[in-house]
C-alpha atoms as a PDB file:
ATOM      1  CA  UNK A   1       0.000   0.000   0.000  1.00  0.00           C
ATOM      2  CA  UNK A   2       2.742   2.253   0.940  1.00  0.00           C
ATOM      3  CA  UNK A   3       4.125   1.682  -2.066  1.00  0.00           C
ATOM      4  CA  UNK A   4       1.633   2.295  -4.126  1.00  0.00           C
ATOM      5  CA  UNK A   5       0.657   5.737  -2.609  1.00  0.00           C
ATOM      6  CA  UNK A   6       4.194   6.452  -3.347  1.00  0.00           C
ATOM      7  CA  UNK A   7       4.077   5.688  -6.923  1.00  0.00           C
ATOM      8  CA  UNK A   8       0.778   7.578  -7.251  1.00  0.00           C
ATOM      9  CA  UNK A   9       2.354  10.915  -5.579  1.00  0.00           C
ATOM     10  CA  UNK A  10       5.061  10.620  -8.069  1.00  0.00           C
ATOM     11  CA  UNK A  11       2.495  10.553 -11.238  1.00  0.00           C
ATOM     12  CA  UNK A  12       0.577  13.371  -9.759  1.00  0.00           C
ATOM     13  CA  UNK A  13       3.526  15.510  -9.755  1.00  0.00           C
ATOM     14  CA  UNK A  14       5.056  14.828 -12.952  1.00  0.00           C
ATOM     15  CA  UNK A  15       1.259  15.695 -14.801  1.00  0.00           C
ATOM     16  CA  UNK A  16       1.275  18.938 -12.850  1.00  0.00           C
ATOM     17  CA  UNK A  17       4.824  19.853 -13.918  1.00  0.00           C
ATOM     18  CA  UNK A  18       3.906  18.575 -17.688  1.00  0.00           C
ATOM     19  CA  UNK A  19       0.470  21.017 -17.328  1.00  0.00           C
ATOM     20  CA  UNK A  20       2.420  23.847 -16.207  1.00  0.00           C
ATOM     21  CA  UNK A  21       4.670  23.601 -18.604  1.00  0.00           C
ATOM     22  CA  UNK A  22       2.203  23.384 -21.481  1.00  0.00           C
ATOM     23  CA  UNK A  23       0.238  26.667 -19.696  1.00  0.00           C
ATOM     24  CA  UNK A  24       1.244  29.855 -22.285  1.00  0.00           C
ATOM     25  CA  UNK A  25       2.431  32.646 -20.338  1.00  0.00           C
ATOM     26  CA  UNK A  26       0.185  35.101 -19.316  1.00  0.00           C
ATOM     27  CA  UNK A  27       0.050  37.796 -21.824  1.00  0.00           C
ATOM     28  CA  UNK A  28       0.900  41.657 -20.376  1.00  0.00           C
ATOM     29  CA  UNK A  29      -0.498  44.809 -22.214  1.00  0.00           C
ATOM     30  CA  UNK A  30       2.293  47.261 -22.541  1.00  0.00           C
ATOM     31  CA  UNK A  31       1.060  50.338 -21.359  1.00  0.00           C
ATOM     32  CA  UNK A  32       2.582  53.493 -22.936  1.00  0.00           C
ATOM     33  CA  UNK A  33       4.439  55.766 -20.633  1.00  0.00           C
ATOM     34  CA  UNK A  34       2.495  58.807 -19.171  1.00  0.00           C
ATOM     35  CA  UNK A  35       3.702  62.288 -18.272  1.00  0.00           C
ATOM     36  CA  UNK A  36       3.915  62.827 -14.599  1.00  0.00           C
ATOM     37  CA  UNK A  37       1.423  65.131 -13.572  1.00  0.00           C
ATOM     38  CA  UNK A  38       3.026  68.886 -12.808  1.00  0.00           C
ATOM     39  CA  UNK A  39       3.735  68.374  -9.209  1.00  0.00           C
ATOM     40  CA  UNK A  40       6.689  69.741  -7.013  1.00  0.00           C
ATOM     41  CA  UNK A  41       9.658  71.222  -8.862  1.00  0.00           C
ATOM     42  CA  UNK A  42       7.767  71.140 -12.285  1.00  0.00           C
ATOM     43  CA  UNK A  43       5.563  73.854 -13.470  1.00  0.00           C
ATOM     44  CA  UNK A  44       2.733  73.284 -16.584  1.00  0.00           C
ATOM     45  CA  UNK A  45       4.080  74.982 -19.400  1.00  0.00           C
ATOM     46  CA  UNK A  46       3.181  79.294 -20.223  1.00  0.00           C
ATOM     47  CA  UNK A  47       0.591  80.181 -22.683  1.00  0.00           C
ATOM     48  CA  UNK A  48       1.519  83.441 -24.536  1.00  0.00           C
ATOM     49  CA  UNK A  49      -0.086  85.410 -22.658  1.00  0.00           C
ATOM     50  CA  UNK A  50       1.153  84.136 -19.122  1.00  0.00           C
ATOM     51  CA  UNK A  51       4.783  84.370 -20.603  1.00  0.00           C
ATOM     52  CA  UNK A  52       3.676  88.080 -21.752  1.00  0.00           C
ATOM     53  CA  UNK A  53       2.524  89.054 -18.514  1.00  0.00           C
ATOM     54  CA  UNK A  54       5.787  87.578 -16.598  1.00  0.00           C
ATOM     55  CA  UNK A  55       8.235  89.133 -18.981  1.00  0.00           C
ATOM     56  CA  UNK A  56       6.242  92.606 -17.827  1.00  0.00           C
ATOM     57  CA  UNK A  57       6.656  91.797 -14.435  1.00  0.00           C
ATOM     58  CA  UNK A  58      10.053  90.837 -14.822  1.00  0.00           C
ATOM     59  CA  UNK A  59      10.694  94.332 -16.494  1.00  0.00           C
ATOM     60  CA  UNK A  60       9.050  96.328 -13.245  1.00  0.00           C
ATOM     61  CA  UNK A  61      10.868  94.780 -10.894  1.00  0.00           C
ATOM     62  CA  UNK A  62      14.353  95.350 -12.671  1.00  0.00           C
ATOM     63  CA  UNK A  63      13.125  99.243 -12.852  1.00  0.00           C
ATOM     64  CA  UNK A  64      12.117  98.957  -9.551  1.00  0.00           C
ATOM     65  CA  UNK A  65      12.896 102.038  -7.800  1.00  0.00           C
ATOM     66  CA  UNK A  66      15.330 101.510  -4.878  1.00  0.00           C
ATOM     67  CA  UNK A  67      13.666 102.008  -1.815  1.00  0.00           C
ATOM     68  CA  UNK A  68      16.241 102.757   0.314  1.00  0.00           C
ATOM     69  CA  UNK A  69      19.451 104.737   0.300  1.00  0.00           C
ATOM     70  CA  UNK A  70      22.821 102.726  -1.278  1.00  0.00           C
ATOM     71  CA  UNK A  71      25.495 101.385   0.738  1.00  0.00           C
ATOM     72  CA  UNK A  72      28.947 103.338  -0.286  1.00  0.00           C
ATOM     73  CA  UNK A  73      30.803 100.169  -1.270  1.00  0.00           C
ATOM     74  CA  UNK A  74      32.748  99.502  -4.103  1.00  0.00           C
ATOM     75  CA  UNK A  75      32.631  96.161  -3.878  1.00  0.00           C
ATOM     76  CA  UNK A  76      29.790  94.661  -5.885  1.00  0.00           C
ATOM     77  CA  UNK A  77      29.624  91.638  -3.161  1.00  0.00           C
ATOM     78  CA  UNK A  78      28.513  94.210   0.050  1.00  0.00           C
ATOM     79  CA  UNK A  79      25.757  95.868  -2.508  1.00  0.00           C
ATOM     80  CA  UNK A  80      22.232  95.024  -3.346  1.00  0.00           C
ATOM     81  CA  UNK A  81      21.520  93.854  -6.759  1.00  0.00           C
ATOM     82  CA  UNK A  82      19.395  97.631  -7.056  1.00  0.00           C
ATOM     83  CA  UNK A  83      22.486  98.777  -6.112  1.00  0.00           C
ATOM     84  CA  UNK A  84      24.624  97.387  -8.487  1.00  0.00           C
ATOM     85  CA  UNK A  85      21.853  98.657 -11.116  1.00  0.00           C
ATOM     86  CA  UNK A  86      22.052 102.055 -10.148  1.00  0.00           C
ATOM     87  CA  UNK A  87      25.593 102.211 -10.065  1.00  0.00           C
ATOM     88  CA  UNK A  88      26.152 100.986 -13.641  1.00  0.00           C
ATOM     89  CA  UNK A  89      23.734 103.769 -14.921  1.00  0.00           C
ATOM     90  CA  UNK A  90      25.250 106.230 -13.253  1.00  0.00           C
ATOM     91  CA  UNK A  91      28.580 105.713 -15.168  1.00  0.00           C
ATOM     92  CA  UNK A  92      30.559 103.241 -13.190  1.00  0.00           C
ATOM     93  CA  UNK A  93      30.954 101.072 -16.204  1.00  0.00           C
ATOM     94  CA  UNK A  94      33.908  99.614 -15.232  1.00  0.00           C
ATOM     95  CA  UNK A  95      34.450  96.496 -13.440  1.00  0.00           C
ATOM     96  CA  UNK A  96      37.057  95.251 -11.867  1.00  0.00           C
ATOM     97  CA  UNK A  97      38.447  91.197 -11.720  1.00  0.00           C
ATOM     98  CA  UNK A  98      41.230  90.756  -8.938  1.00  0.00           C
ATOM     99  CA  UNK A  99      43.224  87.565  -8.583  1.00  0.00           C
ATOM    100  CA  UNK A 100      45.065  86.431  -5.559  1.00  0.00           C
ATOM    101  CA  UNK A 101      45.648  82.400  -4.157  1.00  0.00           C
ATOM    102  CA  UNK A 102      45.863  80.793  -1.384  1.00  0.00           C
ATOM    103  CA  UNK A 103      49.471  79.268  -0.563  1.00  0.00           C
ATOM    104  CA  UNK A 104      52.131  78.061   1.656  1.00  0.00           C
ATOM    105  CA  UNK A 105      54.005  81.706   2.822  1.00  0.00           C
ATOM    106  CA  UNK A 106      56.498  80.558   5.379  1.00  0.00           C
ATOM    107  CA  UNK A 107      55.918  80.275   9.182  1.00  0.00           C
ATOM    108  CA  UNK A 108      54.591  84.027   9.866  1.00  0.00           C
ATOM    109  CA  UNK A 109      51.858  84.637   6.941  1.00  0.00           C
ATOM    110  CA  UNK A 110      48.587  83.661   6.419  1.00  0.00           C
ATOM    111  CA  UNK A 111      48.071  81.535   3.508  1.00  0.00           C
ATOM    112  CA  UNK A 112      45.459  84.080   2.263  1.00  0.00           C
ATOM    113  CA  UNK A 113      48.239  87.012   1.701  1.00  0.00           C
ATOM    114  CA  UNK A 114      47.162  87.694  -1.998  1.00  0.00           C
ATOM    115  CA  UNK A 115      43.644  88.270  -1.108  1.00  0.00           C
ATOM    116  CA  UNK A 116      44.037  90.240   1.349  1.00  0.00           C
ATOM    117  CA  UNK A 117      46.392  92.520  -0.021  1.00  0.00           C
ATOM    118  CA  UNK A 118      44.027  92.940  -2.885  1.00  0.00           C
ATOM    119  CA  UNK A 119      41.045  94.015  -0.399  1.00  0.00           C
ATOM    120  CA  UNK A 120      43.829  96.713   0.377  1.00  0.00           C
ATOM    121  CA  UNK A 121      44.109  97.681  -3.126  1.00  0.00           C
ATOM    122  CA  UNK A 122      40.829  96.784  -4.409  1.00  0.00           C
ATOM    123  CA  UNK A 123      39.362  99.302  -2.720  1.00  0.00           C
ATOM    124  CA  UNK A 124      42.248 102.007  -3.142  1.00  0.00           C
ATOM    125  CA  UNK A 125      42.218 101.610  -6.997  1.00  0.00           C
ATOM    126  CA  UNK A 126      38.107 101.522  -7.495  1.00  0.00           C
ATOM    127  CA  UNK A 127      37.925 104.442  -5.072  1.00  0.00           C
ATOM    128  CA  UNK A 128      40.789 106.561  -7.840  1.00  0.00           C
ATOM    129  CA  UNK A 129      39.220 105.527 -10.874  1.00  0.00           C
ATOM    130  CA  UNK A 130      35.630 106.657  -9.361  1.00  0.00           C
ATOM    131  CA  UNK A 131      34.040 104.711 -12.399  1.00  0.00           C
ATOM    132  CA  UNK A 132      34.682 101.053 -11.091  1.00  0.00           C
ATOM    133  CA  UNK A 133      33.205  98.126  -8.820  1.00  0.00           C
ATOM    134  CA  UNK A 134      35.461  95.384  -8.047  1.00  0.00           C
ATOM    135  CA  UNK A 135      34.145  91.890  -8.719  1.00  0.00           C
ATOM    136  CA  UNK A 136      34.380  88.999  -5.951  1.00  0.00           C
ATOM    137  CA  UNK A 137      37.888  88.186  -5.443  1.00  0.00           C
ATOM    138  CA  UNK A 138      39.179  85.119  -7.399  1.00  0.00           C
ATOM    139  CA  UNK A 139      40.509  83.465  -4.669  1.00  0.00           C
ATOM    140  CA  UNK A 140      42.454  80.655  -5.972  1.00  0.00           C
ATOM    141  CA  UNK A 141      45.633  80.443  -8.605  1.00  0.00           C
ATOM    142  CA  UNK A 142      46.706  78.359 -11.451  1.00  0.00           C
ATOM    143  CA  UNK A 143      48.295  75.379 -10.417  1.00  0.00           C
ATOM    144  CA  UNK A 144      48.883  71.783 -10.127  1.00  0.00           C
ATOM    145  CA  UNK A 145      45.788  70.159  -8.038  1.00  0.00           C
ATOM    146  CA  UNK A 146      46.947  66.666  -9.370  1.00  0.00           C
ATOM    147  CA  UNK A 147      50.406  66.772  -8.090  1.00  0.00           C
ATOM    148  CA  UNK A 148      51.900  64.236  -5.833  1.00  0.00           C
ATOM    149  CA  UNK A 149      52.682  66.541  -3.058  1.00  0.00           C
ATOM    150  CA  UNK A 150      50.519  69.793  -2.557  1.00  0.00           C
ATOM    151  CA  UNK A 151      52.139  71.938   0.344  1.00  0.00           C
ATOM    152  CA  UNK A 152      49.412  72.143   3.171  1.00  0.00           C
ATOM    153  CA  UNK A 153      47.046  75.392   3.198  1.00  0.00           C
ATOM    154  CA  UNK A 154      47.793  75.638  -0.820  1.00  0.00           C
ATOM    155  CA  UNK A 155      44.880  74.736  -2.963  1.00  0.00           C
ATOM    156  CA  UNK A 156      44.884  75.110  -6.689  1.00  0.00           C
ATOM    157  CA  UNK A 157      42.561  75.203  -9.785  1.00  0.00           C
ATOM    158  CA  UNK A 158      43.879  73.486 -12.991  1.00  0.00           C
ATOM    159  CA  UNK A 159      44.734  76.222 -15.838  1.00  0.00           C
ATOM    160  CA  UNK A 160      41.510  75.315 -17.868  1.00  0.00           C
ATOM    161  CA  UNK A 161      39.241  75.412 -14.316  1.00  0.00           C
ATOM    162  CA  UNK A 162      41.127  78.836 -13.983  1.00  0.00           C
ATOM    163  CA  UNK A 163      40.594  80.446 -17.391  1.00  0.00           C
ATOM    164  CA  UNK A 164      37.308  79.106 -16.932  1.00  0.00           C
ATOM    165  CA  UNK A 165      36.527  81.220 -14.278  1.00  0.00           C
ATOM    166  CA  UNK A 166      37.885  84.175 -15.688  1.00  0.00           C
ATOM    167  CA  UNK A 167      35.584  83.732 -18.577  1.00  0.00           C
ATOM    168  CA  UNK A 168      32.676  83.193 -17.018  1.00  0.00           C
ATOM    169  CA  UNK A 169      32.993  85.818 -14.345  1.00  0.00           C
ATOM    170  CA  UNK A 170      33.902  88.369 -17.183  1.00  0.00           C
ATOM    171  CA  UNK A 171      31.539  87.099 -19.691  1.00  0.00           C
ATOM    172  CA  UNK A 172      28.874  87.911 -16.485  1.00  0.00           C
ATOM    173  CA  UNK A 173      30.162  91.598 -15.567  1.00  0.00           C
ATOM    174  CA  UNK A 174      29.502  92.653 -19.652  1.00  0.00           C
ATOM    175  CA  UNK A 175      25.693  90.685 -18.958  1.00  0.00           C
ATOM    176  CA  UNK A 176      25.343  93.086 -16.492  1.00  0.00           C
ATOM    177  CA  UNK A 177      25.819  96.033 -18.399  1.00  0.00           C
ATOM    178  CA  UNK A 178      29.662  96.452 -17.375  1.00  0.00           C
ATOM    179  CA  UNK A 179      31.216  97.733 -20.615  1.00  0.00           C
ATOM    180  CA  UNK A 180      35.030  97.626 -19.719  1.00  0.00           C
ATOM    181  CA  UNK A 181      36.127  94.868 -17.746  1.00  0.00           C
ATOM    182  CA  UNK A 182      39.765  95.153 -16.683  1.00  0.00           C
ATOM    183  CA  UNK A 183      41.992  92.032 -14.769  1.00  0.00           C
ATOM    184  CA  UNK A 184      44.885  92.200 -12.190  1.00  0.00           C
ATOM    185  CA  UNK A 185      46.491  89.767 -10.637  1.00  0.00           C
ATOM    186  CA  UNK A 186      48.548  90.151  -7.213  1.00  0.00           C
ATOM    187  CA  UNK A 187      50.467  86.725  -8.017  1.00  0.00           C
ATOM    188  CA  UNK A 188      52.875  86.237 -10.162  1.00  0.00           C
ATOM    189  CA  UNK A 189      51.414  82.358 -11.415  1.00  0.00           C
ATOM    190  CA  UNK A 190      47.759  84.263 -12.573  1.00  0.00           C
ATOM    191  CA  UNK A 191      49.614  86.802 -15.035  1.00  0.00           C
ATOM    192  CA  UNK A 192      49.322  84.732 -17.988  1.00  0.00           C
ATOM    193  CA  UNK A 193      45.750  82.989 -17.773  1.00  0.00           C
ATOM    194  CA  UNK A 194      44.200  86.449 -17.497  1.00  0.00           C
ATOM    195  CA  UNK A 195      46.273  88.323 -19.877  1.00  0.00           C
ATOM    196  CA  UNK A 196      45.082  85.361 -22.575  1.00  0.00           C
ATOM    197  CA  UNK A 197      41.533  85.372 -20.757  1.00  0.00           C
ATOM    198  CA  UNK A 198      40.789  89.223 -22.007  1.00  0.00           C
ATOM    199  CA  UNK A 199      42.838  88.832 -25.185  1.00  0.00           C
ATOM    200  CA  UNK A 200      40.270  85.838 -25.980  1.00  0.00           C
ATOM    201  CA  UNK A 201      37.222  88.084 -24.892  1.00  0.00           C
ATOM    202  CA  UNK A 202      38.207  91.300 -26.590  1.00  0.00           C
ATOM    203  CA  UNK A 203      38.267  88.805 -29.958  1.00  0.00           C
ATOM    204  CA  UNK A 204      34.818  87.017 -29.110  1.00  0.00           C
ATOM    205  CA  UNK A 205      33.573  90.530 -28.804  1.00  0.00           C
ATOM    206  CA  UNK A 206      35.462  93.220 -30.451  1.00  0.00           C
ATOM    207  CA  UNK A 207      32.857  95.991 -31.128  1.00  0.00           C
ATOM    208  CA  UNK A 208      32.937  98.706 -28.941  1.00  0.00           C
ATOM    209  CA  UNK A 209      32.275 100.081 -26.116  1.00  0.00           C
ATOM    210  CA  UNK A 210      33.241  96.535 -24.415  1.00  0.00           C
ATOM    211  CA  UNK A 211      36.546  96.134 -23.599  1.00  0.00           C
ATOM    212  CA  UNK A 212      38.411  93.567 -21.710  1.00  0.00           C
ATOM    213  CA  UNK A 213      41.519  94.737 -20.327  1.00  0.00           C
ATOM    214  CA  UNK A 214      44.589  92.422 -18.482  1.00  0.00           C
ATOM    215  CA  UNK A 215      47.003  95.154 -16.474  1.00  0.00           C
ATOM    216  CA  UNK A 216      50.233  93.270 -15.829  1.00  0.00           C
ATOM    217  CA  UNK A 217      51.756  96.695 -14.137  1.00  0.00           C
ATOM    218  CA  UNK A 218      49.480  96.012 -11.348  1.00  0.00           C
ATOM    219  CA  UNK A 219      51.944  93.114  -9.542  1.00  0.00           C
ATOM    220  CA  UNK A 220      54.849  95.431  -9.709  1.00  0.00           C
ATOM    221  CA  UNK A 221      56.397  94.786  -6.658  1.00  0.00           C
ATOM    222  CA  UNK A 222      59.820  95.830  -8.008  1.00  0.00           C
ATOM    223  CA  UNK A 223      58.876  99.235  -7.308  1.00  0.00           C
ATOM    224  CA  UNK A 224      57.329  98.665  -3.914  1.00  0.00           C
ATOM    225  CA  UNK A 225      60.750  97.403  -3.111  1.00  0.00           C
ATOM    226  CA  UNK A 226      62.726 100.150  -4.506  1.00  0.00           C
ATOM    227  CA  UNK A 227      60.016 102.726  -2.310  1.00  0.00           C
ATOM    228  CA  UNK A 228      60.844 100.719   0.667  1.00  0.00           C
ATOM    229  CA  UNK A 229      65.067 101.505   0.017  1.00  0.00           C
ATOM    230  CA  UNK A 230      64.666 104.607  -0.661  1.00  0.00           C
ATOM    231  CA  UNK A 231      62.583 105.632   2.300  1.00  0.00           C
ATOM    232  CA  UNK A 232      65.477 104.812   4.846  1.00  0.00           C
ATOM    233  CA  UNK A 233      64.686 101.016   5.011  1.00  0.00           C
ATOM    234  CA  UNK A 234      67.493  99.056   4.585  1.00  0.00           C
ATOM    235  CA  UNK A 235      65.645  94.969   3.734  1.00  0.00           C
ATOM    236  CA  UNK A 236      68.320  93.331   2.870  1.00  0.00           C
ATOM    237  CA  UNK A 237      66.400  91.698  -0.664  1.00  0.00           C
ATOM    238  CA  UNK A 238      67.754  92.558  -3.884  1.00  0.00           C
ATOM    239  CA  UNK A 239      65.352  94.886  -6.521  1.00  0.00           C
ATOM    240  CA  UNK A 240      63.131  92.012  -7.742  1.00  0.00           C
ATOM    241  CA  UNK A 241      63.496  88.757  -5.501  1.00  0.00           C
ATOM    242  CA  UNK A 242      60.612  86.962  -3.856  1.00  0.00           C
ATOM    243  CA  UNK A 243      63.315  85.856  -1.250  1.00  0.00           C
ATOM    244  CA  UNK A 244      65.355  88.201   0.849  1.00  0.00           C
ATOM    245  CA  UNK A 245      68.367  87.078   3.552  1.00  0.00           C
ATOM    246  CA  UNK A 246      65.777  85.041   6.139  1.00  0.00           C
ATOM    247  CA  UNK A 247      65.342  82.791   2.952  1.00  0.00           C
ATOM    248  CA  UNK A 248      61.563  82.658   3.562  1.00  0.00           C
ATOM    249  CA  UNK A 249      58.949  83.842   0.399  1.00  0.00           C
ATOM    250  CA  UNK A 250      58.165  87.227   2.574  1.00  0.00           C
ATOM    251  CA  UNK A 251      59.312  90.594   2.862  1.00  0.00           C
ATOM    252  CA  UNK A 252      58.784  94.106   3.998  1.00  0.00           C
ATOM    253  CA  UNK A 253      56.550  95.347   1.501  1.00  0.00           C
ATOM    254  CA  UNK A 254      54.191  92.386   1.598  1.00  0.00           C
ATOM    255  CA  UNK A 255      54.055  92.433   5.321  1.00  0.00           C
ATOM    256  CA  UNK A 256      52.932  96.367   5.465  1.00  0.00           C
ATOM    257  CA  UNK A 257      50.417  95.838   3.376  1.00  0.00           C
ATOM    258  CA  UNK A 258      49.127  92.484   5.305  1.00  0.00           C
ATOM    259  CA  UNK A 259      49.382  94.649   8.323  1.00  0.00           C
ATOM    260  CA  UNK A 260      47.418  97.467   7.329  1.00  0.00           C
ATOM    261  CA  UNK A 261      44.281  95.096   6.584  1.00  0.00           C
ATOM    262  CA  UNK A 262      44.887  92.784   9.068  1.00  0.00           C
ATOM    263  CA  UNK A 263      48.214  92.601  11.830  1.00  0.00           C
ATOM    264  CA  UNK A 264      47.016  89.196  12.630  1.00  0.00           C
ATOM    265  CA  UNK A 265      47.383  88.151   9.333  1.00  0.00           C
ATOM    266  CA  UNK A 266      51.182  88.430   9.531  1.00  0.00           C
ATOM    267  CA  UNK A 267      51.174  87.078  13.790  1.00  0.00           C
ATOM    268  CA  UNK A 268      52.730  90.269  14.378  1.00  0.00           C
ATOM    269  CA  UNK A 269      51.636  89.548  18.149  1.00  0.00           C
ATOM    270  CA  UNK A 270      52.788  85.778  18.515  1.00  0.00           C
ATOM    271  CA  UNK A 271      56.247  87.108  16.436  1.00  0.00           C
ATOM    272  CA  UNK A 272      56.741  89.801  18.681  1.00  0.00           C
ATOM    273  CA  UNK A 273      56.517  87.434  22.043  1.00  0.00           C
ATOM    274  CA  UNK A 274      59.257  85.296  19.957  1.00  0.00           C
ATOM    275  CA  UNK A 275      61.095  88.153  19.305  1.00  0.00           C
ATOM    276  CA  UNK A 276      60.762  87.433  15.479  1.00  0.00           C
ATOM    277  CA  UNK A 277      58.972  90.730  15.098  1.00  0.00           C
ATOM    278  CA  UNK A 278      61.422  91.183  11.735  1.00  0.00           C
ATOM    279  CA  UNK A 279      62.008  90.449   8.149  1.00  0.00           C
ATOM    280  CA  UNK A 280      65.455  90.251   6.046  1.00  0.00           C
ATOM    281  CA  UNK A 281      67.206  92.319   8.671  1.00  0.00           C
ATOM    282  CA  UNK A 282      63.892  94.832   9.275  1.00  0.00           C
ATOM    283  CA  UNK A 283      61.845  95.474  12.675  1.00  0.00           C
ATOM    284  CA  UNK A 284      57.960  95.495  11.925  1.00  0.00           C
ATOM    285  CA  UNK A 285      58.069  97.595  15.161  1.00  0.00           C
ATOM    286  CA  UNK A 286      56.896  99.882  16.377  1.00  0.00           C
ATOM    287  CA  UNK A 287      53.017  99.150  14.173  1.00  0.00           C
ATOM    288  CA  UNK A 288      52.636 102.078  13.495  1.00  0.00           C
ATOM    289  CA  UNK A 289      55.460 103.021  11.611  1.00  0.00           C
ATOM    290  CA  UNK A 290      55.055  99.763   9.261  1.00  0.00           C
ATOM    291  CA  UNK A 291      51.607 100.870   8.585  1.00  0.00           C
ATOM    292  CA  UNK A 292      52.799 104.573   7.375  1.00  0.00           C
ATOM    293  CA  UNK A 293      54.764 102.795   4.892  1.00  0.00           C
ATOM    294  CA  UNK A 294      51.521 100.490   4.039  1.00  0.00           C
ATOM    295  CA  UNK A 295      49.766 103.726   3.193  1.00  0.00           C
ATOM    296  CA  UNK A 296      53.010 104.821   0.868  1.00  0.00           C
ATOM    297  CA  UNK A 297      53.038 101.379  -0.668  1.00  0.00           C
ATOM    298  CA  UNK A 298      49.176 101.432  -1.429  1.00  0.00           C
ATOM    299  CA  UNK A 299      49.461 105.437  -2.874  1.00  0.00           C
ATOM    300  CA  UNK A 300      52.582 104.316  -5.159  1.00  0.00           C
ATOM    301  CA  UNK A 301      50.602 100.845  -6.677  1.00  0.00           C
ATOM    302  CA  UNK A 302      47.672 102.909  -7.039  1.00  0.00           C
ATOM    303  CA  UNK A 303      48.797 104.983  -8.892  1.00  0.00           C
ATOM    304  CA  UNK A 304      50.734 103.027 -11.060  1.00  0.00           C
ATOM    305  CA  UNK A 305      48.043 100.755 -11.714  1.00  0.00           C
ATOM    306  CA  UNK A 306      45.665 103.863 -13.002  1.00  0.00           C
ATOM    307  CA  UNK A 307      48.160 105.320 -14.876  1.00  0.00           C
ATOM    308  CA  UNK A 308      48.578 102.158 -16.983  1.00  0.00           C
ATOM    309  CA  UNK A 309      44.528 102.090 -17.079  1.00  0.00           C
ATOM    310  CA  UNK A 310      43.923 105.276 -18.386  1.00  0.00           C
ATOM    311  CA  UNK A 311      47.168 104.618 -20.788  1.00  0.00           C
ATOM    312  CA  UNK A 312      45.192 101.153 -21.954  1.00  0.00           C
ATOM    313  CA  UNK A 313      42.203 102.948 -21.949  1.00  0.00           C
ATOM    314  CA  UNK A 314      43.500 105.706 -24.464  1.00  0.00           C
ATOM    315  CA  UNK A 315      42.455 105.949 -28.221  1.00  0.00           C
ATOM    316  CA  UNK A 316      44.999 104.406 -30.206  1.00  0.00           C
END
């Protein structure tokens, strides 16, 4: 019996197997793909009209009148978008693009040196011209992000990332209604990205007025040097060198200028408990006798940089 109940539970499953097997699939109705209905994040698309009657509203607000008094800035980053406006159509036309970096400066300098000398001079130069705003600073320099060894507290942007930027940023200021846009760099690495940057521009868009502008007289620092000598200051660097007799990549000029935006940016406090409170034979002490100098060293590049403006700027 037990036997046979086996063979019997054996038959059973080999017909079901041999029915399933002969069952067709079931069939499935392909059902065409819908569009989403306009939910959050998508919006149903304009009829003329509604994209009539946004493009007016759009127009109001950008001749919105401002409704309160403008901020006396020169730096189109501390000013309201009305005020940026208003400043363009009363003449200041001119934009400026300042490049600094962030790098490895020796044991007393803030990695930041570049940028904040150009807040220094940013403002200085805009404020002579009287037609300019200064664009965000480009913070970061040309360099090699890929290498094996990057020196700690330097961070670069390849050369294309870098003219990139430069492009973009310039292409923005003439969007804006900017119709000369001139760059300076305060490091020696940026000098040749932005002097082919505005070369490239002014041949994408050649008619006047827009003009693009690169101002290598700006990172003269030969000069600053040669100020420093002559006004009784004997750093021993020679006319031109990034390197003076502490063999560090700092000197007196540089540190003035640090000091007069920010003394901590140089550690003039923690150097002066050290009694390091010098630089290639130089006291930065007493303060304020460094910063006097600052205020020479600003006068000098400022006017050196708006000579070679106005001499860029002149009809050929």
């Amino acid at each position: 019996m037990k036997q046979i109940t086996t063979f019997a539970a054996v038959g059973f499953c080999l017909l079901a197997g041999l029915a399933q097997a002969q069952t067709p699939p079931p069939t499935t109705t392909q059902t065409p793909p819908q569009t989403p209905p306009a939910g959050r994040g998508q919006r149903p698309p304009q009829t003329p009209e509604e994209q009539a009657a946004a493009a007016a509203r759009r127009e109001a607000e950008q001749n919105a009148p401002r409704p309160i008094d403008a901020l006396d800035s020169v730096w189109t980053e501390d000013l309201t978008w009305m005020e940026v406006r208003d400043a363009i159509k009363s003449g200041k036309t001119t934009a400026l693009i300042l490049t600094g970096g962030v790098e490895s400066n020796g044991p007393h300098l803030a990695t930041g040196k570049h940028n904040f000398i150009l807040k220094v001079m940013g403002e200085a130069i805009a404020r002579k011209l009287g037609n300019a705003l200064v664009a965000p600073i480009v913070t970061l320099e040309p360099g090699r992000p890929d290498a094996a060894r990057v020196a700690p507290g330097s961070v670069f942007l390849s050369q294309e990332t870098y003219r990139a930027v430069l492009t973009d940023m310039a292409t923005s200021l003439k969007g804006m209604g900017f119709t000369t846009v001139i760059l300076m760099g305060d490091s020696g690495g940026n000098q040749g990205a932005m002097k082919a940057v505005a070369e490239a521009l002014t041949a994408k868009y050649p008619d006047p007025p827009q003009r693009f502008i690169f101002i290598p007289e700006y990172y003269d620092y030969s000069s600053v040097q040669k100020l420093v000598q002559s006004s009784g200051i004997a750093e021993q660097i020679k006319i031109g060198a990034s390197q003076g007799s502490d063999g560090l990549h700092e000197e007196y000029g540089i540190d003035a200028l640090m000091a007069l935006y920010d003394p901590k940016t140089i550690r003039l406090d923690q150097r002066t408990k050290a009694k390091r409170a010098t630089i290639n034979g130089v006291s930065l002490l007493p303060l304020n006798k460094t910063l006097e100098m600052a205020k020479k060293i600003v006068e000098l590049r400022t006017k050196l940089t708006v000579d070679a403006i106005a001499k860029a700027l002149a009809p050929k």
